[in-house]
Protein backbone atom coordinates (compact mmCIF):
# COMPACT_ATOMS: atom_id res chain seq x y z
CA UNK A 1 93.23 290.90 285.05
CA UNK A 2 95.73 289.69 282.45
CA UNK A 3 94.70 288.34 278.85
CA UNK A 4 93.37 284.62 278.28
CA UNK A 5 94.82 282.94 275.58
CA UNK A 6 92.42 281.66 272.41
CA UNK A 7 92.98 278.29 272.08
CA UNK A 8 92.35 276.59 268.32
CA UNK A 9 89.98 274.01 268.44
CA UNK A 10 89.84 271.00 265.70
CA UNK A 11 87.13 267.96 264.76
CA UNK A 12 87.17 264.48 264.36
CA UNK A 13 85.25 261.69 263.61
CA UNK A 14 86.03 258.70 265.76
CA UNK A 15 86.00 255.44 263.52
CA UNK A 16 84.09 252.85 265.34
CA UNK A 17 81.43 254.90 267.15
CA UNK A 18 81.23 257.46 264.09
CA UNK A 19 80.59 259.89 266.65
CA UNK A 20 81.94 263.81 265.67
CA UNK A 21 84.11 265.50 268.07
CA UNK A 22 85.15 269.21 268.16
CA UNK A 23 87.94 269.70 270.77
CA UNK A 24 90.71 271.90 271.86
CA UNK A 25 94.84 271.26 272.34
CA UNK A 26 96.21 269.88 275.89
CA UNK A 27 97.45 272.56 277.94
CA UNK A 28 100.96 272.58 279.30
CA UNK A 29 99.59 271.69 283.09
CA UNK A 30 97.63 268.73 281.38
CA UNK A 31 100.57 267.43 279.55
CA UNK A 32 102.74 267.74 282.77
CA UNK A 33 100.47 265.39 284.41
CA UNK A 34 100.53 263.51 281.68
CA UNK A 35 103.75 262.99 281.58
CA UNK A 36 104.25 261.98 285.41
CA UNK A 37 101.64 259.70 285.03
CA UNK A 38 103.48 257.91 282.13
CA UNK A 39 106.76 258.12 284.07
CA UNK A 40 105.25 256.53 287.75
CA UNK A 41 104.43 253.68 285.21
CA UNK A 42 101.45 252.74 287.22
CA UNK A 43 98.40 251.85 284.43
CA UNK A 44 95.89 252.75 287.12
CA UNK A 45 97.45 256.23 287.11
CA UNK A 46 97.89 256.47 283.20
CA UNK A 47 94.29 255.59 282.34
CA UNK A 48 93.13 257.94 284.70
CA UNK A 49 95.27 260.77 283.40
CA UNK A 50 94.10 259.98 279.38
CA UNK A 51 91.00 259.79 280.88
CA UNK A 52 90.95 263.26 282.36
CA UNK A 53 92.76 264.40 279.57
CA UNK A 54 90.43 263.88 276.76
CA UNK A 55 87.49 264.83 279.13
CA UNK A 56 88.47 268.54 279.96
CA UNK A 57 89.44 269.01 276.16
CA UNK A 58 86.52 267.57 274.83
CA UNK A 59 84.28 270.76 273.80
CA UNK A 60 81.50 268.53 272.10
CA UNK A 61 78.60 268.08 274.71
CA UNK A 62 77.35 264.96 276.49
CA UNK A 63 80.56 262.91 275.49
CA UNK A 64 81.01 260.19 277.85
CA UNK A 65 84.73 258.98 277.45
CA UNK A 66 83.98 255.66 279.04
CA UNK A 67 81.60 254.16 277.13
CA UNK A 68 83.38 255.07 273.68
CA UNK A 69 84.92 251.70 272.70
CA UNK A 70 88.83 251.23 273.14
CA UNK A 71 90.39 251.70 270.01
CA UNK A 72 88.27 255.04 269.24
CA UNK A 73 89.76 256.43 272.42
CA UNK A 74 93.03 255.73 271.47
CA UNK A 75 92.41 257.19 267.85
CA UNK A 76 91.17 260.23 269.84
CA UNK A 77 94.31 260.47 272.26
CA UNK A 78 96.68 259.80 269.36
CA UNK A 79 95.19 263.06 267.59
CA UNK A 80 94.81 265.16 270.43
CA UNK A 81 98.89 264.74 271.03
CA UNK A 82 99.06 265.23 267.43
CA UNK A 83 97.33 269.25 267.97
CA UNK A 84 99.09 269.91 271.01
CA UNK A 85 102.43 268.72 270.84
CA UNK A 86 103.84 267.75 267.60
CA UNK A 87 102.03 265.81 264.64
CA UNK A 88 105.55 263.76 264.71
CA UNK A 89 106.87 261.06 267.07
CA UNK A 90 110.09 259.54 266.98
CA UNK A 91 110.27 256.12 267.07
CA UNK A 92 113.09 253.52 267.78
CA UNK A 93 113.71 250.00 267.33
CA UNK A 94 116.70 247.26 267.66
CA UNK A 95 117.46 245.03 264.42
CA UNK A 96 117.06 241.46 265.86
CA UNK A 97 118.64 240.42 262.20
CA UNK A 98 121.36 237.90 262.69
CA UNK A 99 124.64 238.48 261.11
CA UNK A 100 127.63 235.89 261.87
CA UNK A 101 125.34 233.94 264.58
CA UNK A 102 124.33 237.08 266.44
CA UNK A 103 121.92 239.64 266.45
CA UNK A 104 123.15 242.98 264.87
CA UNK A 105 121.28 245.25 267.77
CA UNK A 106 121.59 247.91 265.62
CA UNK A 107 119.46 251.21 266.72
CA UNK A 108 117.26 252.36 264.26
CA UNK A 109 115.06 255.44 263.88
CA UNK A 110 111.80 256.19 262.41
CA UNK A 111 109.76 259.65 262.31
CA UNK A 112 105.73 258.42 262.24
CA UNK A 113 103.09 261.14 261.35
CA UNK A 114 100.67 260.61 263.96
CA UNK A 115 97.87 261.59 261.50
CA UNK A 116 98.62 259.21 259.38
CA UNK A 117 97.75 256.43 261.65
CA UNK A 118 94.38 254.36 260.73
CA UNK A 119 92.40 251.59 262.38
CA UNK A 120 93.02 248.55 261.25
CA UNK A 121 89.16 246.87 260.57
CA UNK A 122 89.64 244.54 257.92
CA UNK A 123 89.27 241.58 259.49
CA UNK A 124 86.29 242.15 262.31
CA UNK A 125 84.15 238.94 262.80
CA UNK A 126 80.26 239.56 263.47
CA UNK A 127 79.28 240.32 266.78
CA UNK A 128 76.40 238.00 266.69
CA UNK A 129 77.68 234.82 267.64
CA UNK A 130 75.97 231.26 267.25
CA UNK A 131 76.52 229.27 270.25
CA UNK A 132 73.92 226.45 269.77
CA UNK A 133 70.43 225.70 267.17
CA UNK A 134 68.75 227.72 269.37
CA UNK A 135 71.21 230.13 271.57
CA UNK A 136 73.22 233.29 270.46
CA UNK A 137 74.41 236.11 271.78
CA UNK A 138 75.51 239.51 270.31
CA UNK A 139 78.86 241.27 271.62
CA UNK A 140 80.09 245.13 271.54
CA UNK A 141 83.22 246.26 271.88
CA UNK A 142 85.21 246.72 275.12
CA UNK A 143 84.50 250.38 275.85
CA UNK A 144 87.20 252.08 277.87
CA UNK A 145 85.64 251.66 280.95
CA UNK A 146 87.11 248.10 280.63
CA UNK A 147 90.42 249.19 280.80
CA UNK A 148 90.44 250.54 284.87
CA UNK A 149 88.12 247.82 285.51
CA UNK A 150 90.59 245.26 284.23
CA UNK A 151 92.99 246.50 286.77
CA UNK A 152 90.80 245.22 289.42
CA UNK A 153 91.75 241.34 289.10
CA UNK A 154 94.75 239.88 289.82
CA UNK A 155 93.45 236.47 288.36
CA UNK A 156 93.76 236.04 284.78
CA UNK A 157 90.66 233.66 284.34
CA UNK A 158 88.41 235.60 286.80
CA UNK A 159 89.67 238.53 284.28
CA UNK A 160 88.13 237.06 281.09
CA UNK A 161 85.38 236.10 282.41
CA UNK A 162 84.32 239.16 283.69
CA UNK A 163 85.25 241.05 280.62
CA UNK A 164 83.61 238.30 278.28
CA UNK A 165 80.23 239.21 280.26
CA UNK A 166 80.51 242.75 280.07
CA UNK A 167 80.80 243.06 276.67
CA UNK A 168 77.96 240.59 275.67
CA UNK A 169 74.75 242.95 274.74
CA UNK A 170 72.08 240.22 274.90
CA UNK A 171 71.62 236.55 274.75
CA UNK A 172 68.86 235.14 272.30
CA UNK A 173 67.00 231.47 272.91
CA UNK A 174 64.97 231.60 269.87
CA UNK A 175 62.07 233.13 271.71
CA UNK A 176 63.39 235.61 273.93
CA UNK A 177 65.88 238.33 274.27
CA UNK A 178 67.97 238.62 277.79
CA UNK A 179 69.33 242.35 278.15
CA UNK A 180 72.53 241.56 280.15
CA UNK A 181 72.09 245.03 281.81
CA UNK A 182 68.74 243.89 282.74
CA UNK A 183 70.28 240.79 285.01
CA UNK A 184 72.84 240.67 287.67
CA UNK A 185 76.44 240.74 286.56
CA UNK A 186 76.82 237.80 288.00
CA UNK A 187 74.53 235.79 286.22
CA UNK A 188 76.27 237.05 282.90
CA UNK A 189 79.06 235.35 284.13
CA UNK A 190 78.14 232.50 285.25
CA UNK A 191 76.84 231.87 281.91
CA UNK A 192 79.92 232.75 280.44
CA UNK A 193 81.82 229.88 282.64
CA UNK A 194 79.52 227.58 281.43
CA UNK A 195 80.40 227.69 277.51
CA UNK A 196 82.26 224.38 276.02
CA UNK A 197 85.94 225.10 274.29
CA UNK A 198 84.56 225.35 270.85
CA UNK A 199 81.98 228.28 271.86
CA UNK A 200 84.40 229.93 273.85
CA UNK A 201 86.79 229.46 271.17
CA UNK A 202 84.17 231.47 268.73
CA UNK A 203 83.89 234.64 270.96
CA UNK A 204 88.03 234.48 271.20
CA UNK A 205 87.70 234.50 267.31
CA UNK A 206 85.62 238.10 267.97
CA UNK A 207 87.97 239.72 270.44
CA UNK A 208 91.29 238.95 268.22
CA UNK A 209 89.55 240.55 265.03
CA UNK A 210 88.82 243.82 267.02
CA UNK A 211 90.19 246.94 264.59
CA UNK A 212 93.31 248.30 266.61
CA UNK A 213 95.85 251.05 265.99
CA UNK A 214 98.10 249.96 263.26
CA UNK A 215 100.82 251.91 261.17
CA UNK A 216 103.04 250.28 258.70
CA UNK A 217 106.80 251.31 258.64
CA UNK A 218 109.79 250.38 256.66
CA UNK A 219 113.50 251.14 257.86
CA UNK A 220 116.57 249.37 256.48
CA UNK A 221 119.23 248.83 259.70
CA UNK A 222 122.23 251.43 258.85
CA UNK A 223 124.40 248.59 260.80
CA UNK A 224 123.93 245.73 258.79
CA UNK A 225 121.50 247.28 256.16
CA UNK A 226 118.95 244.28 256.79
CA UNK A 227 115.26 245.42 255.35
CA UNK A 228 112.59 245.72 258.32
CA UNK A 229 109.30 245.50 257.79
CA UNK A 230 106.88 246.24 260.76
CA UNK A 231 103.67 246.88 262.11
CA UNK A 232 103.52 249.01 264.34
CA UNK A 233 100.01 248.50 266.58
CA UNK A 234 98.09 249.86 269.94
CA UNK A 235 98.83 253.14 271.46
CA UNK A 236 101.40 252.65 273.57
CA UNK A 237 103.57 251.90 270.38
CA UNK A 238 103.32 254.89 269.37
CA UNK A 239 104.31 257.53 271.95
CA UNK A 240 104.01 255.80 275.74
């Protein structure tokens, strides 16, 4: 029987969930996948695959990649590529500076050190949301189960909804708690459909303050020599 290779394993703590993960480096037959999943350019296929991914190199017991929220998946991806394949990416981007009337299009390049990229959580807006005197309700953050179940609607608006309900823990009257896993789904959003503008405009406030990816570069266009500035946010910004 031939020799097994030792594979190096590393930890992390994910930012959100604070939860402590010891894990091991993609394999070559994991990143192949990987890759054709990126290159059919079918999401349904490319969650599945990260999902899978981070699963069978997960050492840590009891780890349940769906319910970890979004952006401490991604934080977890972006460092597992960073063991396994290189802690660099190479980036490119088009200066959209105009010179003369008309946009340079220069090509520019930029090396980012994967490790180097933090979540962005400045700006997060309590979860416990006032809706009326009496009536609040308290949100979490989309885990990544959201992600293959947003696949599933091919109506925007049926789309919110539905992701507006799962991600609301409990509503509070004043006297009473309601567990929204303790209802039917439905009935989550149903309530959801009823809000006025300004109370849906207060859990919109939440979801656009959620901490995301971000990375801050600075290139200067070697056609024109125009200055760029840029943020550089969400996972697929960085590598897919």
């Amino acid at each position: 029987m031939l020799p097994k290779l030792d594979a190096p394993t590393y930890r992390i703590e994910l930012p959100l969930s604070k939860m402590k993960i010891e894990f091991r480096p993609f394999y070559v037959k994991e990143q192949r996948n990987l890759l054709m999943a990126v290159e059919s350019g079918d999401s349904e296929t490319i969650q599945k695959s990260v999902h899978d991914i981070l699963s069978n190199c997960t050492i840590t017991s009891n780890v349940n990649i769906d319910s970890l929220p979004i952006v401490d998946v991604e934080y977890y991806f972006i460092n597992l590529r960073a063991r396994s394949v290189s802690e660099i990416v190479e980036t490119r981007y088009r200066c959209n500076n105009e010179v003369d009337g008309k946009k340079c299009n220069g090509i520019m390049e930029k090396d980012i050190n994967l490790l180097d990229v933090k979540v962005e959580k400045d700006s997060i807006i309590d979860s416990l949301i006032q809706l009326t005197d009496t009536i609040s309700i308290k949100l979490r953050y989309p885990d990544f189960s959201y992600v293959g179940d947003s696949l599933k609607y091919d109506n925007v608006n049926e789309l919110t909804f539905n992701m507006i309900a799962k991600s609301i823990e409990y509503i509070y009257d004043g006297e009473q708690y309601y567990y929204t896993k303790e209802v039917p789904m439905q009935e989550t959003v149903e309530f959801v459909e009823q809000l006025s503008q300004s109370q849906f405009e207060k859990i919109e406030a939440f979801f656009s303050s959620l901490p995301k990816l971000q990375q801050s570069i600075e290139m200067d266009c070697k056609k024109c020599g125009y200055h760029h500035k840029i943020d550089v946010e969400g996972l697929e910004s960085f590598f897919i």
